[in-house]
C-alpha atoms as a PDB file:
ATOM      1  CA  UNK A   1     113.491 123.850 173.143  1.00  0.00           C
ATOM      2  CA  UNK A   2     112.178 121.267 171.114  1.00  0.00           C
ATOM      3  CA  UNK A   3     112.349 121.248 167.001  1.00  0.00           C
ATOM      4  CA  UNK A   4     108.621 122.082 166.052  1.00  0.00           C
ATOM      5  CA  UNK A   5     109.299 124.864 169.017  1.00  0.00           C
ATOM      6  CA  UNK A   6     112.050 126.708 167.647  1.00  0.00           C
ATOM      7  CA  UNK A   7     110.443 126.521 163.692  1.00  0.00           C
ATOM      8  CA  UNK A   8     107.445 128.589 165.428  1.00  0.00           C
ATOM      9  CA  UNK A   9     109.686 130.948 167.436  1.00  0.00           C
ATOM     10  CA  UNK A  10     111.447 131.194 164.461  1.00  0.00           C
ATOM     11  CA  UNK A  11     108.333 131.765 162.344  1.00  0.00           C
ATOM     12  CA  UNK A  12     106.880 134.144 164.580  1.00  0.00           C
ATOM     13  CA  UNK A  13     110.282 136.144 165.077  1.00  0.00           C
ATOM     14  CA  UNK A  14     110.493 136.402 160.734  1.00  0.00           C
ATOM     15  CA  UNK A  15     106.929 137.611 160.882  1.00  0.00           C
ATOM     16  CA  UNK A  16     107.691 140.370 163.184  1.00  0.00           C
ATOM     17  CA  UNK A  17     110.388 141.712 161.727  1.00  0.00           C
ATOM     18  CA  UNK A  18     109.078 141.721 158.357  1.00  0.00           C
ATOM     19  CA  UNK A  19     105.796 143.496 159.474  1.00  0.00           C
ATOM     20  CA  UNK A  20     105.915 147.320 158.564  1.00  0.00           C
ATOM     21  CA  UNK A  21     106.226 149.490 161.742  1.00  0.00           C
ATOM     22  CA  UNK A  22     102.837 150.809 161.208  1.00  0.00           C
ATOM     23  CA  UNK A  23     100.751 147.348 161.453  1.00  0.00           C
ATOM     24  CA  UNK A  24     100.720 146.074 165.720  1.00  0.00           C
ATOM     25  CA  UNK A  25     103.656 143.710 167.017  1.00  0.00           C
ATOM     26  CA  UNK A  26     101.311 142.604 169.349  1.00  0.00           C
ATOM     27  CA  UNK A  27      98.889 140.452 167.410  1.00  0.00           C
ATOM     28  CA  UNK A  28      95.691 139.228 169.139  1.00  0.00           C
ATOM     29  CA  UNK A  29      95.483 135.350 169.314  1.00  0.00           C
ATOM     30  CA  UNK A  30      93.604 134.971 165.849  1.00  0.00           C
ATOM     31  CA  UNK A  31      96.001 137.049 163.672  1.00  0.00           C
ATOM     32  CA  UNK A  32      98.836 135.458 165.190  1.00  0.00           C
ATOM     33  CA  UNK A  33      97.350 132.163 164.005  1.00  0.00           C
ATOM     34  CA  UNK A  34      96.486 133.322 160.700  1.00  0.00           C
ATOM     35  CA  UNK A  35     100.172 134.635 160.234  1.00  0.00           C
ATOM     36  CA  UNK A  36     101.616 131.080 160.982  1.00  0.00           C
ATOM     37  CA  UNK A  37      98.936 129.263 158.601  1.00  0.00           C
ATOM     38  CA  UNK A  38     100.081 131.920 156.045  1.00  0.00           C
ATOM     39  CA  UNK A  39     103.996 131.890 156.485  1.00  0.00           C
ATOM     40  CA  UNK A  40     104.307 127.596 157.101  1.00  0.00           C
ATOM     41  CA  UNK A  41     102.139 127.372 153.455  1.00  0.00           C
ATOM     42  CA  UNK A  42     105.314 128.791 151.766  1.00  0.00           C
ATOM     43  CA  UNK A  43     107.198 126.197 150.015  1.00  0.00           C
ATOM     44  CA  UNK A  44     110.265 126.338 151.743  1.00  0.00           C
ATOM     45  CA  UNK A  45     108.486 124.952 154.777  1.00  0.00           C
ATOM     46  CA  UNK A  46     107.285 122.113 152.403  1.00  0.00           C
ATOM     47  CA  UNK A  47     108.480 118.882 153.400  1.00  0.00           C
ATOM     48  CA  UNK A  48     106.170 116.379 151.635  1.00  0.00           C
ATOM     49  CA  UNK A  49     107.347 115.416 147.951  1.00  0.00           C
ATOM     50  CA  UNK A  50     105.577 116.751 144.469  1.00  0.00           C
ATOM     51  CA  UNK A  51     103.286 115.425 142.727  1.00  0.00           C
ATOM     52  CA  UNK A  52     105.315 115.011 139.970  1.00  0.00           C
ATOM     53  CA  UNK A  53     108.148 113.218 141.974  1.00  0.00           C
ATOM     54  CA  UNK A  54     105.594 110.970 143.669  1.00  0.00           C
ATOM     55  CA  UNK A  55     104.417 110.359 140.426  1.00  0.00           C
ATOM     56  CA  UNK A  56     107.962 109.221 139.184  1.00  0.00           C
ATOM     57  CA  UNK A  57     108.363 107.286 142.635  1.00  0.00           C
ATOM     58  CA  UNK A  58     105.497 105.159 141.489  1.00  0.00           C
ATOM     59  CA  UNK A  59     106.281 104.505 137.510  1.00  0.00           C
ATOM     60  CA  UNK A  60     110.045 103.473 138.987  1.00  0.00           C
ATOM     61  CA  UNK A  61     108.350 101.064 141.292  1.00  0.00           C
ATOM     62  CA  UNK A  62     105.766  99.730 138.976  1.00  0.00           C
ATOM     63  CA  UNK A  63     108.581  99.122 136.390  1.00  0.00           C
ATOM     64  CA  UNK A  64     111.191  97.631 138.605  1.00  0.00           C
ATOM     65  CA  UNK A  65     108.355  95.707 140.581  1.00  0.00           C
ATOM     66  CA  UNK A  66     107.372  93.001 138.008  1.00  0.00           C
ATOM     67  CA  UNK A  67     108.328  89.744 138.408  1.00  0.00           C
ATOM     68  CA  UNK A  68     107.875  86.816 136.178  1.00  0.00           C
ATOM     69  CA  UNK A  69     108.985  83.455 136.726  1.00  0.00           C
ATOM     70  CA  UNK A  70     111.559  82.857 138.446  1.00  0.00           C
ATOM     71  CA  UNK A  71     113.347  86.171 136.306  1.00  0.00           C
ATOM     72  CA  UNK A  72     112.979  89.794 137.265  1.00  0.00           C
ATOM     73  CA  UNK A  73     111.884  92.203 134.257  1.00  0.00           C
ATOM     74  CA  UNK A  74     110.989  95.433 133.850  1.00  0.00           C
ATOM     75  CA  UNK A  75     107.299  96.497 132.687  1.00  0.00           C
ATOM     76  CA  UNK A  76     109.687  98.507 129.940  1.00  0.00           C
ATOM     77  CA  UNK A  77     110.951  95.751 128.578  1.00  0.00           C
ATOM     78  CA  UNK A  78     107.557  93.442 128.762  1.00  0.00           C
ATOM     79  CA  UNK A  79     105.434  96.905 127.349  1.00  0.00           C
ATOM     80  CA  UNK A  80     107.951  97.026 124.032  1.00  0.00           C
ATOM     81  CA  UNK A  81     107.753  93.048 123.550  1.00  0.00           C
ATOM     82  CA  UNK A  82     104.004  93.372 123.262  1.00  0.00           C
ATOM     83  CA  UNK A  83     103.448  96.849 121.277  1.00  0.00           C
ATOM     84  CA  UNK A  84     106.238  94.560 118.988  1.00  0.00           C
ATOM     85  CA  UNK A  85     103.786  91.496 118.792  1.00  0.00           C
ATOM     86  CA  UNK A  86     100.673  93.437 118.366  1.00  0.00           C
ATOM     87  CA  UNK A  87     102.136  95.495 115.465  1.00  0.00           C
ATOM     88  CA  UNK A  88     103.257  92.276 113.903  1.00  0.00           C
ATOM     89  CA  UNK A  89     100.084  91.075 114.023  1.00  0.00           C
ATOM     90  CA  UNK A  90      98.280  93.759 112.280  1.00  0.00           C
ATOM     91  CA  UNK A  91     100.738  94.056 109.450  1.00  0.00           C
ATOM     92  CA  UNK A  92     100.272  90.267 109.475  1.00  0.00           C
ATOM     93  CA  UNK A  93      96.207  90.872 108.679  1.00  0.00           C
ATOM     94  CA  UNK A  94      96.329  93.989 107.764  1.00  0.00           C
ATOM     95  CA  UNK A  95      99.509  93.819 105.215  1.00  0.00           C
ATOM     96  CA  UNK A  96      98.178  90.919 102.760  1.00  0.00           C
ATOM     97  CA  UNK A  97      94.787  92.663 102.662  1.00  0.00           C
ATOM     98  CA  UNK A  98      96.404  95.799 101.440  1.00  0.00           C
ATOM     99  CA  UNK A  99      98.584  94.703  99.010  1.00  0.00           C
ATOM    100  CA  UNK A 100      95.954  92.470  97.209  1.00  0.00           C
ATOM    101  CA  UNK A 101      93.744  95.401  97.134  1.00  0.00           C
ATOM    102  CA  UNK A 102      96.435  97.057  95.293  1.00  0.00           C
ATOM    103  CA  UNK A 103      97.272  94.713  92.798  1.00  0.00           C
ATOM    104  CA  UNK A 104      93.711  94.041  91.993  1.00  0.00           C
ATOM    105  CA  UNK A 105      92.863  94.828  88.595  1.00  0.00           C
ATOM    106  CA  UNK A 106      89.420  97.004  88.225  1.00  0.00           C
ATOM    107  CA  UNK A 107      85.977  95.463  86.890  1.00  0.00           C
ATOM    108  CA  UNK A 108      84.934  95.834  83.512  1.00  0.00           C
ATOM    109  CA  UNK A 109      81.800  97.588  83.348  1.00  0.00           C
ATOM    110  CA  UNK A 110      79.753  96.269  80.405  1.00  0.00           C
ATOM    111  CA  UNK A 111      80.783  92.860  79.769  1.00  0.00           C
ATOM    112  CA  UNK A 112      78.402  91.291  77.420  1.00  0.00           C
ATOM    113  CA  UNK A 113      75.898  94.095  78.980  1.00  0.00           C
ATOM    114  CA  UNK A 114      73.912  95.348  75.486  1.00  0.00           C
ATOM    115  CA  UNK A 115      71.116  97.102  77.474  1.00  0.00           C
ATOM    116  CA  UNK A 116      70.885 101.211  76.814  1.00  0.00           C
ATOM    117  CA  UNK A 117      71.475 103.591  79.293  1.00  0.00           C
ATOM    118  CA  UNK A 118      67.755 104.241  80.160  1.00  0.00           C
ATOM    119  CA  UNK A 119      67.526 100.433  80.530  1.00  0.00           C
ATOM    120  CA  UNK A 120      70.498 100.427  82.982  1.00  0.00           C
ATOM    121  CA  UNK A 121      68.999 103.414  84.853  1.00  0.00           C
ATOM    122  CA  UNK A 122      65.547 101.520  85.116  1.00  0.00           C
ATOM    123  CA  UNK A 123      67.091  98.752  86.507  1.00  0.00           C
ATOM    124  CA  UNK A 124      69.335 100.864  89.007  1.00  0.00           C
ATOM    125  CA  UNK A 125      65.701 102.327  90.065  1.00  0.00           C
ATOM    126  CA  UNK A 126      64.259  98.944  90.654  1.00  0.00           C
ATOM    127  CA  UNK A 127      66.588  97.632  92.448  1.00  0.00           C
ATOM    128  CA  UNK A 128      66.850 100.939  95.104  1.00  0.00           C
ATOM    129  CA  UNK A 129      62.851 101.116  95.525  1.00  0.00           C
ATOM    130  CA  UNK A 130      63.846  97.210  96.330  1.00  0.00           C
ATOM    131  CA  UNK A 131      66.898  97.750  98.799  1.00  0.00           C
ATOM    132  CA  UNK A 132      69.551  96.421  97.162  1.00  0.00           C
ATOM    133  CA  UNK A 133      72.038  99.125  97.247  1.00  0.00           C
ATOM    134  CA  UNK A 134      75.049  97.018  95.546  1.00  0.00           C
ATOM    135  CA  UNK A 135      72.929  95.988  92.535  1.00  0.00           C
ATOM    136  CA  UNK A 136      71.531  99.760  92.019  1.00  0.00           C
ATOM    137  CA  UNK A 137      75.090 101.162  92.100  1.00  0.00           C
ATOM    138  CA  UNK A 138      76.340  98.787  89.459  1.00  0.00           C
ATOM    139  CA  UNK A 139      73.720  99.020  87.220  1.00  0.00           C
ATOM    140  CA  UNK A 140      73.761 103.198  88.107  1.00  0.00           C
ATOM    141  CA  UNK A 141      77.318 103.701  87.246  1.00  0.00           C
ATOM    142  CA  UNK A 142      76.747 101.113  83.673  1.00  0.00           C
ATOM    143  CA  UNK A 143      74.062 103.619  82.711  1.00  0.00           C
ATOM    144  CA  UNK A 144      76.776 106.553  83.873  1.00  0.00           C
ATOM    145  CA  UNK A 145      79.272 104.765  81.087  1.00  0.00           C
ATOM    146  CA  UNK A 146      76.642 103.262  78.362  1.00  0.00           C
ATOM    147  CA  UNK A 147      75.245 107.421  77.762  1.00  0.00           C
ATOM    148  CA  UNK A 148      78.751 108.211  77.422  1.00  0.00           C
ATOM    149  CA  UNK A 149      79.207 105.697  74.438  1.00  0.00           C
ATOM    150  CA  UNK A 150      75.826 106.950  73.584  1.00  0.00           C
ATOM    151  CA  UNK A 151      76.989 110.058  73.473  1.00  0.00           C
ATOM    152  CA  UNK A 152      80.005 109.393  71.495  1.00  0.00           C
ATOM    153  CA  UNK A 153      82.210 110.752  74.723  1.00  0.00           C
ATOM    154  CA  UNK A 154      83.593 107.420  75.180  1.00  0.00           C
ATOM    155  CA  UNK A 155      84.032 104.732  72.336  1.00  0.00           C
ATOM    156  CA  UNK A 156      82.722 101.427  72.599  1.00  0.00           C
ATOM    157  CA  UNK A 157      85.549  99.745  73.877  1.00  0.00           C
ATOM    158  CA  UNK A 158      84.886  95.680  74.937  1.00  0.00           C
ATOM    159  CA  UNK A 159      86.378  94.932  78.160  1.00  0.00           C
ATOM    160  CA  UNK A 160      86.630  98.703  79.067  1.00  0.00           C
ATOM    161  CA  UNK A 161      87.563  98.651  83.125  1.00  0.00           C
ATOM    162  CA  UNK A 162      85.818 100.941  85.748  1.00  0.00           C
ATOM    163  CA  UNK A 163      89.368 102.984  86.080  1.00  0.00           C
ATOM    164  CA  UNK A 164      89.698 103.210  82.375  1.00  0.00           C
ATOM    165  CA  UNK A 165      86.346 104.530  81.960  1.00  0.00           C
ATOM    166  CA  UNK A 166      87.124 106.952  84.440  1.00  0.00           C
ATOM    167  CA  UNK A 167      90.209 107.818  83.167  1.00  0.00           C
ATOM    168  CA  UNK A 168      88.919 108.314  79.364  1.00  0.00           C
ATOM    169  CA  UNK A 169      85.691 110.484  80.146  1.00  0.00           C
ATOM    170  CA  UNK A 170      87.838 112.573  82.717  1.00  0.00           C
ATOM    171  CA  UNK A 171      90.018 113.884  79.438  1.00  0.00           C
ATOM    172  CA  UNK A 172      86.643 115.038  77.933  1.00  0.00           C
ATOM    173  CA  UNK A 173      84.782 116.285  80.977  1.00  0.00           C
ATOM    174  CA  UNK A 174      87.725 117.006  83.471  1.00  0.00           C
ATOM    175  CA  UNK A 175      85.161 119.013  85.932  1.00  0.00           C
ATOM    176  CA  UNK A 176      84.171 116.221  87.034  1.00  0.00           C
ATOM    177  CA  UNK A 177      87.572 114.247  87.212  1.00  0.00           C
ATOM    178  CA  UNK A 178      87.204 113.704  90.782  1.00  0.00           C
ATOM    179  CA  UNK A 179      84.036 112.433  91.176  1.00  0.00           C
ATOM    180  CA  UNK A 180      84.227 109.880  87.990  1.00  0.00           C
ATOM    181  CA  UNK A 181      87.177 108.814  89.782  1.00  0.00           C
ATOM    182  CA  UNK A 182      85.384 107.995  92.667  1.00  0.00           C
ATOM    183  CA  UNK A 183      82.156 106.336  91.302  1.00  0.00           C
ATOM    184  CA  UNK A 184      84.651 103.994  89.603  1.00  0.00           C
ATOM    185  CA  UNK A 185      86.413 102.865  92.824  1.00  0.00           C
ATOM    186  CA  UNK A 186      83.495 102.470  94.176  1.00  0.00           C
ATOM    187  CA  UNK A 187      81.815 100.260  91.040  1.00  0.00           C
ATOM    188  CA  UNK A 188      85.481  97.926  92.019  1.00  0.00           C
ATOM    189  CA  UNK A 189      84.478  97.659  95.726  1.00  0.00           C
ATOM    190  CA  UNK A 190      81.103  97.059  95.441  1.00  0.00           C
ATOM    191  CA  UNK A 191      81.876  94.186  92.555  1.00  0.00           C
ATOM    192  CA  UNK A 192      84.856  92.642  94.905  1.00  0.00           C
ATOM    193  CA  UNK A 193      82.376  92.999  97.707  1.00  0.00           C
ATOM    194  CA  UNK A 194      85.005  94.958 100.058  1.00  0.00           C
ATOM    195  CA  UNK A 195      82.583  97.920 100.677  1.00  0.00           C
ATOM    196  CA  UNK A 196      78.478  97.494 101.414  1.00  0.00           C
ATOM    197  CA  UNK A 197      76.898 100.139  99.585  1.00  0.00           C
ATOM    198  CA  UNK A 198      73.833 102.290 101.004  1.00  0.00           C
ATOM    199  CA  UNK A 199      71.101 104.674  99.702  1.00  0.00           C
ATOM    200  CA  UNK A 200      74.098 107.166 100.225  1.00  0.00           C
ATOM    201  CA  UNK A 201      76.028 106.025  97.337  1.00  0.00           C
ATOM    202  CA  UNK A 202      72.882 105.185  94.860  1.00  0.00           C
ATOM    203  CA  UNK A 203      72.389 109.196  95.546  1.00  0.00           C
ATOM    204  CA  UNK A 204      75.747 110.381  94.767  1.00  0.00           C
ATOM    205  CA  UNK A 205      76.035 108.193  91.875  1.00  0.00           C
ATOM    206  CA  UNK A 206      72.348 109.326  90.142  1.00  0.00           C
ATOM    207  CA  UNK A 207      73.675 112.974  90.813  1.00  0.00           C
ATOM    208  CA  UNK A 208      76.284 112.975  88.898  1.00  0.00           C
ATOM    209  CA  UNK A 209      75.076 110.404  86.524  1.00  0.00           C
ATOM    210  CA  UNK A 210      72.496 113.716  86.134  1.00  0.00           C
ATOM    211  CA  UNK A 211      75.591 116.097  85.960  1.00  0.00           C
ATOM    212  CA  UNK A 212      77.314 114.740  83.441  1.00  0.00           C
ATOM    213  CA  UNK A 213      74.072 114.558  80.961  1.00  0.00           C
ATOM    214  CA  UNK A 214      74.142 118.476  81.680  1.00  0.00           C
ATOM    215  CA  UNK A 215      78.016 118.698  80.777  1.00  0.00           C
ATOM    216  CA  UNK A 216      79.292 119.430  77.297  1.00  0.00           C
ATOM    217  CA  UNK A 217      82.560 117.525  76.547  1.00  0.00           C
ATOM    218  CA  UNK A 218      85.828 119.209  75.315  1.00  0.00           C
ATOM    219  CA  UNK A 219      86.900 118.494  71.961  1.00  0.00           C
ATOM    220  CA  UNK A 220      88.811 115.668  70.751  1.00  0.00           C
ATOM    221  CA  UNK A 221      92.796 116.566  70.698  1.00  0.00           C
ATOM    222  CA  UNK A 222      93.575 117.391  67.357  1.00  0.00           C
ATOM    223  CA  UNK A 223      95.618 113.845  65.546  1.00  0.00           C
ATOM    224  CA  UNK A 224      99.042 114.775  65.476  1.00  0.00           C
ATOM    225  CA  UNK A 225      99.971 115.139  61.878  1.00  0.00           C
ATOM    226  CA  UNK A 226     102.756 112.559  59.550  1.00  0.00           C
ATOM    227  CA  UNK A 227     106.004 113.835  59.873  1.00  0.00           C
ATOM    228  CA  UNK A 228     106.659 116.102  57.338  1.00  0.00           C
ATOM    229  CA  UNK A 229     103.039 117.109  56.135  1.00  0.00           C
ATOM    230  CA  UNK A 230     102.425 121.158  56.952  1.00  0.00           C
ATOM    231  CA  UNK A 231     105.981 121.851  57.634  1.00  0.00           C
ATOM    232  CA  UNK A 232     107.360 124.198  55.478  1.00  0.00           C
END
C-alpha cells in the first residue's frame, strides 16, 4: 500500500468510527468525498508552511542575501547605516535652523512709527484690499499695540519688542493672553520672513484687534509701599 493510500484508508477508517451510530457507514460516493475534503482541511494534515513562517523565510533571505563588493552584509546592518546618515542630515539642516530661531530676539513694533492707531489700521486695510498679507499684518498688529498706548494699557515704551508687548498687555487683559501671544509670534515671523502670511491671519489679527477695544483692562497692581510706611 502506497503512502497517499494508507493516509486515505486511514482517513476514511477515523471518519467511520467517529460517525454517531445513527448517521449511514455506508456513504454514497459524494458524501464520502465531502468527508475527505472536510477531514484532510484540518491542520494536522497541513504540510505546507504559514504564512507567517514563509514570511520570516523571506526577511532571513533578503537580509542574508545582499552582497556588496567583494564583502557580504546584511540589509540590517546597511538599513541602520542609512536611517544613521539620514538623521544626521536633518539635524544637520534642521538643527541650525532651530536654534537660530530660538535665539532670535523679537521685532520691535513701533520703531520711529508716530502714526495713530486708526492710521495703522487704514494702512493694514489698504494693503489687504491690495494682497499683501505680510504688510497688512504688521501694520494690523502696530494698530493692535499703538490703541493700547492710546489707551494708557501699555506705556509708551521706545524699542518695545512684539513679545514684550505681548507680555505687558497680557497682565492687564489676561483673557486674551493666548491670543496676544500669538499675534506677536506671528508679527516676528512675518518681519524675519520665516512664515508667508494669508487673508487667514489679517482676519484673526482684526478680530481681536476688535476684541480687545471691547475689553476693559484690570487695574494697575497697587506700588508696593517704603519699608516701614503703614506698618504699625
Amino acid at each position: 500500500m502506497s503512502g497517499v493510500s494508507a493516509m486515505v484508508h486511514g482517513v476514511v477508517t477515523t471518519l467511520l468510527v467517529d460517525v454517531p451510530a445513527a448517521v449511514p457507514v455506508d456513504p454514497d460516493r459524494e458524501t464520502a468525498h465531502r468527508w475527505l475534503l472536510e477531514e484532510l482541511s484540518r491542520p494536522e494534515y497541513s504540510t505546507q508552511p504559514s504564512l507567517l513562517e514563509r514570511l520570516l523565510t523571506w526577511l532571513g533571505d533578503l537580509f542574508d542575501g545582499l552582497t556588496l563588493g567583494e564583502g557580504r552584509f546584511p540589509l540590517a546592518f546597511v538599513v541602520v547605516v542609512v536611517v544613521v546618515l539620514v538623521a544626521a542630515l536633518a539635524w544637520w539642516v534642521a538643527g541650525p535652523v532651530r536654534l537660530a530661531r530660538r535665539r532670535r530676539r523679537s521685532v520691535v513694533v513701533l520703531d520711529g512709527d508716530e502714526r495713530t492707531a486708526a492710521e495703522l489700521r487704514a494702512s493694514a486695510d489698504d494693503a489687504a484690499a491690495r494682497g499683501d498679507w505680510s504688510a497688512a499684518v504688521l501694520d494690523r498688529f502696530r494698530a493692535l499695540v499703538r490703541s493700547l498706548e492710546e489707551r494708557v494699557v501699555l506705556d509708551e515704551r521706545p524699542g518695545r519688542t512684539a513679545q514684550e508687548a505681548a507680555h505687558d498687555a497680557a497682565t492687564r487683559l489676561p483673557v486674551v493672553t493666548a491670543e496676544l501671544h500669538d499675534a506677536a509670534r506671528l508679527f516676528d515671523d512675518v518681519c524675519y520672513g520665516t512664515l508667508p502670511a494669508g487673508p487667514e491671519d489679517d482676519r484673526r489679527l482684526r478680530d481681536l484687534d476688535e476684541q480687545v477695544r471691547g475689553l476693559r483692562p484690570a487695574p494697575l497692581a497697587a506700588a508696593a509701599a517704603p519699608d516701614g510706611v503703614g506698618t504699625p
